[in-house]
N, C-alpha and C. Protein backbone atom coordinates (compact mmCIF):
# COMPACT_ATOMS: atom_id res chain seq x y z
N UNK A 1 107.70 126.69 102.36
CA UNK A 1 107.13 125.39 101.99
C UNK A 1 106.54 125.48 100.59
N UNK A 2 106.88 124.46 99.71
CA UNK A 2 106.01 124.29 98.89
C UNK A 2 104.54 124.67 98.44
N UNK A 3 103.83 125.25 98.08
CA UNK A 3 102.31 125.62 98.08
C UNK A 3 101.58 124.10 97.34
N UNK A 4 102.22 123.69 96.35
CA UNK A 4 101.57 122.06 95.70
C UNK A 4 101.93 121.48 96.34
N UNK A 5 102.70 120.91 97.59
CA UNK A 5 102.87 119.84 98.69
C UNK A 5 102.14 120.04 99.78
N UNK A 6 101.84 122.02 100.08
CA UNK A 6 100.98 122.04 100.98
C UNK A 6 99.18 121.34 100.95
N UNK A 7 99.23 121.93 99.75
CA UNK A 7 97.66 121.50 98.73
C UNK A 7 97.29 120.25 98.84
N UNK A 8 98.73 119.31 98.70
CA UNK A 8 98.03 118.00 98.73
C UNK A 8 98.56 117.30 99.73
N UNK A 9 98.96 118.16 100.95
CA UNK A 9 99.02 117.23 102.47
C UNK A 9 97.33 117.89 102.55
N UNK A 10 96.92 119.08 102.61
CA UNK A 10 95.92 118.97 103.17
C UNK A 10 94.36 118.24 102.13
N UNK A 11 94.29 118.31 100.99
CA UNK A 11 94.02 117.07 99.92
C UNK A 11 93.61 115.17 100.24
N UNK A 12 95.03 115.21 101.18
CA UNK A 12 94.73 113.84 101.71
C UNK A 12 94.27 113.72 103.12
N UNK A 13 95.02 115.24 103.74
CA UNK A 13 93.74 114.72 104.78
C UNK A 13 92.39 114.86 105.40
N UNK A 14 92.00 115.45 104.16
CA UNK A 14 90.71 115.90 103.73
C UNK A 14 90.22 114.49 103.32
N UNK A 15 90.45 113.70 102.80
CA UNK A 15 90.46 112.21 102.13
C UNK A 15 90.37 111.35 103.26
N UNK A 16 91.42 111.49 104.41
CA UNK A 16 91.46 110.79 105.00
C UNK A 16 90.43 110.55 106.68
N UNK A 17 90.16 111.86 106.89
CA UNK A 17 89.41 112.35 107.84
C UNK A 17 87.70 111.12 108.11
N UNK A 18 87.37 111.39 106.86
CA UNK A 18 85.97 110.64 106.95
C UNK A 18 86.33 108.84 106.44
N UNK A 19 87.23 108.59 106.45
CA UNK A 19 87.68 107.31 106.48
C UNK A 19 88.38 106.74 108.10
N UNK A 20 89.17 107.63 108.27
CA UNK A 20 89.27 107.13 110.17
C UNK A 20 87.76 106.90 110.64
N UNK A 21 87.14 107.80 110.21
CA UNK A 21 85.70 108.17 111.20
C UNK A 21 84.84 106.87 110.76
N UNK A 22 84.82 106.42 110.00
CA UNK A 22 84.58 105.11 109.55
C UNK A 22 84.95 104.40 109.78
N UNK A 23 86.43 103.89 110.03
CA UNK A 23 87.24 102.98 110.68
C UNK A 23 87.16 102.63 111.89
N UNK A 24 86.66 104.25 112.78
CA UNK A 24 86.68 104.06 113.85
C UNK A 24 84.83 103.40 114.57
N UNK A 25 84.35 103.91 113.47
CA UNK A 25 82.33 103.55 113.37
C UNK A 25 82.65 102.14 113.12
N UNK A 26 83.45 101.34 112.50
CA UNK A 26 83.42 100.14 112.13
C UNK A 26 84.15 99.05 113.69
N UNK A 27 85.18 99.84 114.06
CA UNK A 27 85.92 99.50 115.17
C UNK A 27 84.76 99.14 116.49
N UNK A 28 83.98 100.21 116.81
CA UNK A 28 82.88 100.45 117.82
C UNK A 28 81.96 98.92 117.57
N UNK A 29 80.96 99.04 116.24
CA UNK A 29 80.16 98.09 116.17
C UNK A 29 80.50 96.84 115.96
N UNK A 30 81.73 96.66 115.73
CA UNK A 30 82.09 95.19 115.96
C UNK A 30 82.65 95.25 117.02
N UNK A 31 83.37 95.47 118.10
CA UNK A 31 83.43 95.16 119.23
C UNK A 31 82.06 95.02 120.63
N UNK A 32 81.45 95.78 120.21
CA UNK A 32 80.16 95.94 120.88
C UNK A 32 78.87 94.24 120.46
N UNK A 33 79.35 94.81 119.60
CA UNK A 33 78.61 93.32 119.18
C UNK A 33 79.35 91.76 119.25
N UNK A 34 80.64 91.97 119.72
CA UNK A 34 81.42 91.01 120.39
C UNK A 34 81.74 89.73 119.19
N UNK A 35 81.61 90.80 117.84
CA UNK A 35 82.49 90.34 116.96
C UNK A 35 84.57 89.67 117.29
N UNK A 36 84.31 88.90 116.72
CA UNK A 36 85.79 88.40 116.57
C UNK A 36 86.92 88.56 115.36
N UNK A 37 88.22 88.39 115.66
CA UNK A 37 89.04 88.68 114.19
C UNK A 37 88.57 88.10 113.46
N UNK A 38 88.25 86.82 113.40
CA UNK A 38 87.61 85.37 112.40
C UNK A 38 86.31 86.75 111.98
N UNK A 39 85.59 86.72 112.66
CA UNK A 39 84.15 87.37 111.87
C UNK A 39 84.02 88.48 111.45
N UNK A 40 84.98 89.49 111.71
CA UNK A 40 85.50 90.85 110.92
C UNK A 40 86.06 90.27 109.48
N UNK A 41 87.12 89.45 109.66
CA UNK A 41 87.90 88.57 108.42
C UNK A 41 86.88 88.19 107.29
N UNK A 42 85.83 87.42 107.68
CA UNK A 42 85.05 86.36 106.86
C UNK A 42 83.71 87.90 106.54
N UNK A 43 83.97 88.96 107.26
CA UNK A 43 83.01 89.86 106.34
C UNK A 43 83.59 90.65 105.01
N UNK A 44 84.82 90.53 105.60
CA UNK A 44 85.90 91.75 104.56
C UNK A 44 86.50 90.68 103.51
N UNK A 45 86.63 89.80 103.76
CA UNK A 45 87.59 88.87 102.75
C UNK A 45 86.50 88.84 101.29
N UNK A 46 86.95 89.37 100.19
CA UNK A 46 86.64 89.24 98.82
C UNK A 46 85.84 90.90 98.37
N UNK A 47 85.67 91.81 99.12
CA UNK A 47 85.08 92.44 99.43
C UNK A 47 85.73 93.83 98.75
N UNK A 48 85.36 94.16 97.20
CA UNK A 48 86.24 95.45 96.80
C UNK A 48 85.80 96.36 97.39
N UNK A 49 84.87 96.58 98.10
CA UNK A 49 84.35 98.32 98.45
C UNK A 49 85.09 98.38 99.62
N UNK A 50 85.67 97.24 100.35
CA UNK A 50 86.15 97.55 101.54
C UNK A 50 88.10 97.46 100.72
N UNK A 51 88.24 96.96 99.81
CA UNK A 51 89.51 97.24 99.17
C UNK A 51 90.04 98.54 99.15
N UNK A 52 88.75 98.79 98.46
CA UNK A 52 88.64 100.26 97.79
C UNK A 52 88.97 101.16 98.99
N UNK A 53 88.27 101.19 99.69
CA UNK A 53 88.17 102.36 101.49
C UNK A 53 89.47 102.48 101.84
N UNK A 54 90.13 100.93 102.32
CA UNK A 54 91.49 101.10 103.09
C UNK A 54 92.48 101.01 101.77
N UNK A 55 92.69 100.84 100.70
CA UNK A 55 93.62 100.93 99.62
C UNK A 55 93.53 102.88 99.49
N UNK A 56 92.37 103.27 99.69
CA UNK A 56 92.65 104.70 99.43
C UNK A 56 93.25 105.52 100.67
N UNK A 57 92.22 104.97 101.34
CA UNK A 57 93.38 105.62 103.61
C UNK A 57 94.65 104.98 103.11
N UNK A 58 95.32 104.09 102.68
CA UNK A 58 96.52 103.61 102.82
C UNK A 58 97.67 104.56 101.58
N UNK A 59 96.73 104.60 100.50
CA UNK A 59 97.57 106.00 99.74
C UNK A 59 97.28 107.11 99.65
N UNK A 60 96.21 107.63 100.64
CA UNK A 60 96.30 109.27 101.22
C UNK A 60 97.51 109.16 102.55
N UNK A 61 97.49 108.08 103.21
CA UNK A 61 98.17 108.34 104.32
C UNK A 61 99.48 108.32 103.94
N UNK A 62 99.95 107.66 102.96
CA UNK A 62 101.48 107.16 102.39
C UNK A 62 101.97 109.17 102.26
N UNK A 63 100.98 109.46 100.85
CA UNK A 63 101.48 110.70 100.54
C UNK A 63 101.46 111.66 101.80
N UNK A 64 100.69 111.70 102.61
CA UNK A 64 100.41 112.99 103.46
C UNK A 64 101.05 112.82 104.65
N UNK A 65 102.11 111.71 105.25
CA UNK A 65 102.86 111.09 106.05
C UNK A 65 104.56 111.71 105.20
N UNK A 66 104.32 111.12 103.86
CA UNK A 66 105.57 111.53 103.46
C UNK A 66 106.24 113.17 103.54
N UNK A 67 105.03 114.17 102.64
CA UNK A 67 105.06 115.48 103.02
C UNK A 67 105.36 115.77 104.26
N UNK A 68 104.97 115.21 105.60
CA UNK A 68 105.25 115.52 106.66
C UNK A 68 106.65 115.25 107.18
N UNK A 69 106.97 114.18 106.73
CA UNK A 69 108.15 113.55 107.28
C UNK A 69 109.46 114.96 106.16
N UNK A 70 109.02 114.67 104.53
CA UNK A 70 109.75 115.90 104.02
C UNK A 70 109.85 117.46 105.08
N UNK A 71 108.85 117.72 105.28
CA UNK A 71 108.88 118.98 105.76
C UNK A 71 109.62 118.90 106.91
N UNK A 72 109.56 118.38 108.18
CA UNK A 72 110.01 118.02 109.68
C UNK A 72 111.81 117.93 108.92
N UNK A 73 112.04 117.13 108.42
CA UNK A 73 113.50 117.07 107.77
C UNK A 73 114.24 118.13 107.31
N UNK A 74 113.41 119.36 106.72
CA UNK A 74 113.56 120.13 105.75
C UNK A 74 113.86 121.38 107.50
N UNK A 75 113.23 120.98 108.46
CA UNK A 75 112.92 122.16 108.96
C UNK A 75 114.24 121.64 110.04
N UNK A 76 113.99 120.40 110.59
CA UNK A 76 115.24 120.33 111.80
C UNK A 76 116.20 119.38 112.20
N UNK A 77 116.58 119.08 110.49
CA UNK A 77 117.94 118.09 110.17
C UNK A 77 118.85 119.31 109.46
N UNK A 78 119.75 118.40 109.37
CA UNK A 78 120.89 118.68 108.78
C UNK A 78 120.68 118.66 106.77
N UNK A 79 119.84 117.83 106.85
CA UNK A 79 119.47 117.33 105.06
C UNK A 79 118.94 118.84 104.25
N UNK A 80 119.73 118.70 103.20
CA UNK A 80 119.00 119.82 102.21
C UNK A 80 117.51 119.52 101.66
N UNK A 81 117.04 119.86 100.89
CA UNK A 81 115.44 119.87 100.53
C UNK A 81 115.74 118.32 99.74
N UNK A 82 116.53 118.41 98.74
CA UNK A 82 116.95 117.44 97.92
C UNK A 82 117.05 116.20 98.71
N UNK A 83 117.77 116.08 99.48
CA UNK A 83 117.58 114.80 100.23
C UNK A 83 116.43 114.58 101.53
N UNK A 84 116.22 115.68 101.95
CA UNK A 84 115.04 115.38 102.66
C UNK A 84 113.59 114.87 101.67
N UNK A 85 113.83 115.55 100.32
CA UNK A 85 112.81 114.65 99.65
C UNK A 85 112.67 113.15 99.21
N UNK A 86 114.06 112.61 99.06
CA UNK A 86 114.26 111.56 98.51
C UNK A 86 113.73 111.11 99.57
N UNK A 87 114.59 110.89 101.04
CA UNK A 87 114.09 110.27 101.97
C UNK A 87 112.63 109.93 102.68
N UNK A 88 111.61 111.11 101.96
CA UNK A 88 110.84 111.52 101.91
C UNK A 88 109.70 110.11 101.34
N UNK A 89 110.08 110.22 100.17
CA UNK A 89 109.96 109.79 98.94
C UNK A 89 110.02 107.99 99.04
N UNK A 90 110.93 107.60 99.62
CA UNK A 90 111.28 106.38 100.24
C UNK A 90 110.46 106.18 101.20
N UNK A 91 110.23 106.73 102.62
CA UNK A 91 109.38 106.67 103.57
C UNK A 91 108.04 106.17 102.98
N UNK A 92 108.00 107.43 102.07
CA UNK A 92 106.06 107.67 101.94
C UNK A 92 106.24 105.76 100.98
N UNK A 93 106.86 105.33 99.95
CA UNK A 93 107.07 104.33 99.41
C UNK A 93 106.60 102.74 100.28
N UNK A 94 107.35 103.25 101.39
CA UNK A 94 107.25 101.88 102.13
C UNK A 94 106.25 101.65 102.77
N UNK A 95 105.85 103.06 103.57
CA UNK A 95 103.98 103.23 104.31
C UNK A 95 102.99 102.33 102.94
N UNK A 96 103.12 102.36 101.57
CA UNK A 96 102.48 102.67 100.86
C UNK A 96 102.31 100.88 100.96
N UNK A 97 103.42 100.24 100.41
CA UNK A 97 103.75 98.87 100.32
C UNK A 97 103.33 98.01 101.68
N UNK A 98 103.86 98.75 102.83
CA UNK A 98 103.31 97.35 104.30
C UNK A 98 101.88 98.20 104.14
N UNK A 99 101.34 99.22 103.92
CA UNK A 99 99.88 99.38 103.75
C UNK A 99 99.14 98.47 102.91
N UNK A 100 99.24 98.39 101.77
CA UNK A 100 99.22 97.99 100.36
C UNK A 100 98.66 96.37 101.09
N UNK A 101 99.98 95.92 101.56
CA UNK A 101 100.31 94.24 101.58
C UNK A 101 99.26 94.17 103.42
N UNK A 102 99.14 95.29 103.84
CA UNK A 102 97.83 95.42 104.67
C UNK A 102 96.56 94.90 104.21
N UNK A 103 96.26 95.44 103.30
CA UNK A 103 94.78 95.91 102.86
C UNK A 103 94.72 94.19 102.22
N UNK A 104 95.66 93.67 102.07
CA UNK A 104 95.22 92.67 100.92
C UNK A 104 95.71 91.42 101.67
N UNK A 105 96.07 91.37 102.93
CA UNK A 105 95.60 90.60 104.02
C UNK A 105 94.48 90.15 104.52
N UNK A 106 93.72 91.49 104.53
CA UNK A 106 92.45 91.61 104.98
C UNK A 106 91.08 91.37 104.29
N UNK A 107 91.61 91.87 102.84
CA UNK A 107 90.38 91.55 101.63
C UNK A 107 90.70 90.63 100.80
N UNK A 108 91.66 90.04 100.38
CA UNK A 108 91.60 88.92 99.55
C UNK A 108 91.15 87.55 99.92
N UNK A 109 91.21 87.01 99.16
CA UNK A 109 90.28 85.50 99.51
C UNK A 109 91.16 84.66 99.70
């Protein structure tokens, strides 16, 4: 394996770790408090720090999803490195974009 692909799968999910844990702290107190989609919506809508949070989980997860998907390909397909990267490369692309067009569902006005 790569040693700079290893570096920065574990990079992002070093990145990504204390952002689930947040996601999931955020998940808890609004359900408990019997918050609704409408009132999760109308807290996050315009809201860059919450842009900021899931725009960055959404491109740690893109890259550190893609590496994975490269490697798994690399190890028990038929694909050479070369195309297991492209495909790779494409994958991590599209996580990045329905993430992307995620985040800005949720925070734009």
């Amino acid at each position: 394996m790569n040693v700079r692909l290893y570096v920065w799968q574990r990079l992002t999910a070093a990145v990504m770790a204390p952002l689930v844990l947040l996601h999931v702290a955020v998940i808890l107190y609004a359900t408990r408090s019997g918050m609704t989609a409408a009132d999760v919506l109308a807290r996050t809508r315009g809201s860059l720090a919450w842009a900021a949070c899931y725009g960055t989980f959404v491109a740690a997860a893109a890259i550190h999803a893609a590496i994975g998907v490269r490697n798994v390909l690399t190890e028990w397909s038929p694909l050479n490195e070369r195309d297991a990267g492209r495909f790779a490369v494409g994958f991590g692309f599209l996580l990045l974009v329905l993430g992307l067009r995620a985040v800005a569902a949720v925070v734009l006005p």
